[in-house]
C-alpha atoms as a PDB file:
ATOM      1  CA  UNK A   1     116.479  75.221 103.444  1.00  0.00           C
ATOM      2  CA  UNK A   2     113.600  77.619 101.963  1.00  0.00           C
ATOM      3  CA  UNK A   3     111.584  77.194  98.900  1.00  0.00           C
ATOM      4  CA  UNK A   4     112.867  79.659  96.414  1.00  0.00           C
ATOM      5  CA  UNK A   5     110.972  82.630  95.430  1.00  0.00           C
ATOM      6  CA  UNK A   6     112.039  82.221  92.149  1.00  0.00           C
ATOM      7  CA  UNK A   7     112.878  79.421  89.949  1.00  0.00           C
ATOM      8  CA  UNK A   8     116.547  78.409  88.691  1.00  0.00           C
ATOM      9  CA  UNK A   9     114.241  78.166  85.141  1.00  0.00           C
ATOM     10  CA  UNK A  10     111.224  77.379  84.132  1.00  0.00           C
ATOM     11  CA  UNK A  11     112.279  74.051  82.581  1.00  0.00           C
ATOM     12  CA  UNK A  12     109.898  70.862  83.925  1.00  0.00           C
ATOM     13  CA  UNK A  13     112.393  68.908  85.299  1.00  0.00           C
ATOM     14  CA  UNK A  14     114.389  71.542  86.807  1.00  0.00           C
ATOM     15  CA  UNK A  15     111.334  73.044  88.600  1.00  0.00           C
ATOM     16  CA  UNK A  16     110.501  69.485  89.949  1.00  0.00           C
ATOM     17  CA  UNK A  17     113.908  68.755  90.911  1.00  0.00           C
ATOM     18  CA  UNK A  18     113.937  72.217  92.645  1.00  0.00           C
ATOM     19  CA  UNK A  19     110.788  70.672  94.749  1.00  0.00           C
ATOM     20  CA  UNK A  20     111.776  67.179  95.466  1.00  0.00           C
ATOM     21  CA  UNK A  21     114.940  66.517  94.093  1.00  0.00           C
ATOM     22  CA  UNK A  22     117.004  65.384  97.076  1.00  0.00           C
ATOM     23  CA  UNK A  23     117.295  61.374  97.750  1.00  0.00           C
ATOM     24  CA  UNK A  24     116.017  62.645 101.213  1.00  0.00           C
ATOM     25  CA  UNK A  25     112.538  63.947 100.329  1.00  0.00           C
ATOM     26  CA  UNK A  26     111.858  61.321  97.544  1.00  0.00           C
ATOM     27  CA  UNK A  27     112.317  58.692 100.683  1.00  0.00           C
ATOM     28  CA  UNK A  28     110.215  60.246 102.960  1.00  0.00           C
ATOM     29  CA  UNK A  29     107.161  60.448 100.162  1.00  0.00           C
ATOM     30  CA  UNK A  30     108.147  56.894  99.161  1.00  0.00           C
ATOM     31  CA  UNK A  31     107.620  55.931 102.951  1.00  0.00           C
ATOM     32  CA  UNK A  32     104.454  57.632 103.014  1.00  0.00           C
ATOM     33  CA  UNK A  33     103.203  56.353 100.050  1.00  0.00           C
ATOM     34  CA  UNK A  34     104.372  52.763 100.163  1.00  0.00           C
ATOM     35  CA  UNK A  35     105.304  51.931 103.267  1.00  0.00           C
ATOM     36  CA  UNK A  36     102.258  54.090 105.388  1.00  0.00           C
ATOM     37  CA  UNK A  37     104.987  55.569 107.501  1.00  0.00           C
ATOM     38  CA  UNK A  38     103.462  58.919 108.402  1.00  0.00           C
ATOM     39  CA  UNK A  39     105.418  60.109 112.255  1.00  0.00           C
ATOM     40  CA  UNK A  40     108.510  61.392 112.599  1.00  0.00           C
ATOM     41  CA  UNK A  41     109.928  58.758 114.790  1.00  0.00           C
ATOM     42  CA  UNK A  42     108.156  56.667 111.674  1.00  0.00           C
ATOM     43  CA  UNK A  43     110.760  57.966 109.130  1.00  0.00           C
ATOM     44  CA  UNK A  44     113.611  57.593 111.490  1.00  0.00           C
ATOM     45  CA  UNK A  45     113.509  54.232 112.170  1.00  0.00           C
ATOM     46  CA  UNK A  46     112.383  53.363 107.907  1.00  0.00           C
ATOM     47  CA  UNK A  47     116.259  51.961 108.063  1.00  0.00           C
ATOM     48  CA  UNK A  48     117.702  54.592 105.432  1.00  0.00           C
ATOM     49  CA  UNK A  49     119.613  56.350 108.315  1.00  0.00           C
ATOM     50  CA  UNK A  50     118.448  60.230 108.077  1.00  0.00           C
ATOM     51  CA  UNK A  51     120.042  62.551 110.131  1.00  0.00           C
ATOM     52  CA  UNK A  52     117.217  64.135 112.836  1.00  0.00           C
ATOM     53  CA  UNK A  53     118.314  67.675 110.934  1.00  0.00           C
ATOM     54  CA  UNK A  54     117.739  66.586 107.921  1.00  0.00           C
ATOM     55  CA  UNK A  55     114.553  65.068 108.418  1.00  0.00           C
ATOM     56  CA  UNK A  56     113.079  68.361 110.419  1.00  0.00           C
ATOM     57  CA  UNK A  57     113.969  70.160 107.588  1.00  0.00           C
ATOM     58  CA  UNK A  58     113.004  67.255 104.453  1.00  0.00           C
ATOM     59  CA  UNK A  59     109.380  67.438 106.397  1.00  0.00           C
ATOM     60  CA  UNK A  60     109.092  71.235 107.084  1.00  0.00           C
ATOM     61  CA  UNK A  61     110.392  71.628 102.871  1.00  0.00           C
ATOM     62  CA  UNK A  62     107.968  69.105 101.809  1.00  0.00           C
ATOM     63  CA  UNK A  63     105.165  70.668 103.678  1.00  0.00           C
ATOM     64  CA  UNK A  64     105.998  74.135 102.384  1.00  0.00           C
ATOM     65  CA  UNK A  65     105.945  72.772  99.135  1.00  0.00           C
ATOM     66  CA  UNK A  66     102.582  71.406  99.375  1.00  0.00           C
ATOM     67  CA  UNK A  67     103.382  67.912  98.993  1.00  0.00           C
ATOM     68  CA  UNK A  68     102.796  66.887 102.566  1.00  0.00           C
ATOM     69  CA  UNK A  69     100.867  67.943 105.247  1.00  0.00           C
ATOM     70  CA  UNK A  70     100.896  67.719 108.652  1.00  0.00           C
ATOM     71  CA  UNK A  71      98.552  67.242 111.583  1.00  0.00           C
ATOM     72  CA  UNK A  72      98.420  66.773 114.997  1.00  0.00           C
ATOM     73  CA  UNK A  73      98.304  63.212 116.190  1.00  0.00           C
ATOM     74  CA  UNK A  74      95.079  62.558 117.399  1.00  0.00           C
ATOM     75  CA  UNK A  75      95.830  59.997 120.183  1.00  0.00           C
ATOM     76  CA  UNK A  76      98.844  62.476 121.297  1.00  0.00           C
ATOM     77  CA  UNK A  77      98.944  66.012 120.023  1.00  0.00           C
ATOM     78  CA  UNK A  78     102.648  66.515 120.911  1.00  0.00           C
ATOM     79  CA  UNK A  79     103.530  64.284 118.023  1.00  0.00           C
ATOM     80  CA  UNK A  80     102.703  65.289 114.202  1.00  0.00           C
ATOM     81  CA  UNK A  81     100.871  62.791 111.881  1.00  0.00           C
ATOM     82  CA  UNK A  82     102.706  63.899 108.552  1.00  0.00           C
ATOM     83  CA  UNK A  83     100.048  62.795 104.973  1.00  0.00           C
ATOM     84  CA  UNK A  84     100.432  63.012 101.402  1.00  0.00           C
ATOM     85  CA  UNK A  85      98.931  65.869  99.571  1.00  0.00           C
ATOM     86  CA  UNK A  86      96.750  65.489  96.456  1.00  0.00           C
ATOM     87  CA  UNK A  87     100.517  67.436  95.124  1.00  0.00           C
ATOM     88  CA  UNK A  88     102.186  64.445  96.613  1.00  0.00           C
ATOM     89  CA  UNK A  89      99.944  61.787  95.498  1.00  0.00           C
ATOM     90  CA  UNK A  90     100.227  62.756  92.467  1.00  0.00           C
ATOM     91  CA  UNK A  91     103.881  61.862  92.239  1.00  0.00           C
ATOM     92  CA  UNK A  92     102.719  58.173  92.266  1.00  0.00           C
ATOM     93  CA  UNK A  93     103.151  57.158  88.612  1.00  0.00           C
ATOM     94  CA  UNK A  94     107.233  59.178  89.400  1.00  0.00           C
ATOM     95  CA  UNK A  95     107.750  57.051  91.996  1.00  0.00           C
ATOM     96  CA  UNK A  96     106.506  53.481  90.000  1.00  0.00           C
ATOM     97  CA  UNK A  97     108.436  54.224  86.655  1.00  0.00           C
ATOM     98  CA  UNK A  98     111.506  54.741  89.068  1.00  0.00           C
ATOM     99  CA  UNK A  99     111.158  51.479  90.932  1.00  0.00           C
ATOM    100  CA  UNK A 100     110.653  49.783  87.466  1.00  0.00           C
ATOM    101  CA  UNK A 101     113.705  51.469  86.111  1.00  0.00           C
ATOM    102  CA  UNK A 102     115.785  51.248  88.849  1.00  0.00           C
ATOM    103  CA  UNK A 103     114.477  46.791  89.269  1.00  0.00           C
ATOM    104  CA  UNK A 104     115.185  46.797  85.683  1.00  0.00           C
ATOM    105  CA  UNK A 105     118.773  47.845  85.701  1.00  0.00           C
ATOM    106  CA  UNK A 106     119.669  46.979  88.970  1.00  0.00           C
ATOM    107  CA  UNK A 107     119.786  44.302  92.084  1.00  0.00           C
ATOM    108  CA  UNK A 108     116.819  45.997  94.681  1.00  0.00           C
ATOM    109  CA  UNK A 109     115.135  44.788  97.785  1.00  0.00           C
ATOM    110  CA  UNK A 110     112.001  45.413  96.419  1.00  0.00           C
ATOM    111  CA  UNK A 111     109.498  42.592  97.101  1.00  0.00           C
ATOM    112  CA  UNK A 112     109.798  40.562  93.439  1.00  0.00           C
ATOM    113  CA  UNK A 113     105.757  40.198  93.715  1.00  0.00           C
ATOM    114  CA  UNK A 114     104.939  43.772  94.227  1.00  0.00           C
ATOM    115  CA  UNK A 115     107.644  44.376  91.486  1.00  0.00           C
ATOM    116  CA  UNK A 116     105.703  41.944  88.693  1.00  0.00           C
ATOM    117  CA  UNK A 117     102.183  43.359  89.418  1.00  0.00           C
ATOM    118  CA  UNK A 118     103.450  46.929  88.981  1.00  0.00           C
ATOM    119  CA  UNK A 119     105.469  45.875  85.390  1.00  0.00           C
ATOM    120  CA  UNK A 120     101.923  44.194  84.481  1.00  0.00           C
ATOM    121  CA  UNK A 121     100.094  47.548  85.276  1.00  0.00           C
ATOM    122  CA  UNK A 122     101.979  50.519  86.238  1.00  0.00           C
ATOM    123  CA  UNK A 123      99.352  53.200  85.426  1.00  0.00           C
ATOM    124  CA  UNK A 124      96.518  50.619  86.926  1.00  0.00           C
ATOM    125  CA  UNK A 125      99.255  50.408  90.116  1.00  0.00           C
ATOM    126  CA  UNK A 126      99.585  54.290  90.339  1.00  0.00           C
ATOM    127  CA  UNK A 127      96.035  54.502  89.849  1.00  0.00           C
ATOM    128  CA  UNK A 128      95.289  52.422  92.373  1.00  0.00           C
ATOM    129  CA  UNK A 129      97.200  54.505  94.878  1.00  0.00           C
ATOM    130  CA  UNK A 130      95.808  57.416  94.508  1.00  0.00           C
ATOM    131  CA  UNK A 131      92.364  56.097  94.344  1.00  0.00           C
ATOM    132  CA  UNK A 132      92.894  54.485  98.126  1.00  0.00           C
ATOM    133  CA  UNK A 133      94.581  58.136  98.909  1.00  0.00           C
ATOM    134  CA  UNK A 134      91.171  59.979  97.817  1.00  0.00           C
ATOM    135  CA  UNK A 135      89.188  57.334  99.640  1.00  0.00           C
ATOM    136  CA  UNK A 136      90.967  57.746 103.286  1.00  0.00           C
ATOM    137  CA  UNK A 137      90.810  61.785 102.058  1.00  0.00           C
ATOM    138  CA  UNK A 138      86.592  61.334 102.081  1.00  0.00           C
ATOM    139  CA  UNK A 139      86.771  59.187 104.941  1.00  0.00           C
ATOM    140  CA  UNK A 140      88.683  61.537 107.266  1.00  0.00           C
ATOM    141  CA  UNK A 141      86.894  64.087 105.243  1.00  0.00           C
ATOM    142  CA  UNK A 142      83.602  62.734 106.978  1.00  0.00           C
ATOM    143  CA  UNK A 143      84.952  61.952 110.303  1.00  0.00           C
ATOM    144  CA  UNK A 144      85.646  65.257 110.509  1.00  0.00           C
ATOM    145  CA  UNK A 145      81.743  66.226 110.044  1.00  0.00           C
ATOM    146  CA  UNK A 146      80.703  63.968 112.506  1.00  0.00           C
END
């Protein structure tokens, strides 16, 4: 799958849809963003059941898209270490207002705790994620000085 030269339209939801818009790729940020899951093996074994294929080319989509990135693993640099981009990050408050909908209307696995602080708070919950994103950003950032 390739990231189209052009869009379908220039609608908002259609050109995020044309970015993301697969259950697949939503999962795989989800797991990064919630769950810390960052290798490849990582998302494989996250219990949804994605196809190897479809996983190679979810990450290589998302990464041409700008919403991950990946790097080499530092302890083994055969394997990929895969990261949210600011891009991806930014999908925080998306993915909240979807877990609140979806708890809301539905039966979910989704810790009942976690749930309640993010329906007290779910700007302050986003927020909160992408402030601990720009925080391990400066400290890598400075690691990377050193």
């Amino acid at each position: 799958m390739t990231v189209k030269e052009s869009p379908r339209s220039l609608c908002p939801i259609s050109l995020a849809l044309e970015l993301f818009g697969d259950a697949w790729s939503l999962l795989i940020i989800r797991d990064l963003m919630f769950k810390g899951i960052e290798s490849y093996n990582g998302f494989l074994a996250a219990g949804e059941g994605i196809a190897t294929n479809i996983l190679a080319t979810r990450l290589s989509r998302l990464e041409t898209c700008g919403l991950i990135e990946g790097r080499p693993d530092p302890d083994d640099r055969r394997r990929t270490i895969y990261r949210l981009t600011e891009k991806g990050v930014d999908l925080a408050p998306v993915l909240v207002s979807l877990v609140l909908w979806s708890a809301k209307h539905t039966a979910t696995d989704a810790p009942a705790e976690l749930v309640a602080v993010m329906q007290a708070d779910p700007s302050g919950f986003a927020g909160r994620i992408i402030a601990d994103w720009n925080a391990a950003r400066a400290k890598d950032t400075m690691a990377t000085r050193s």
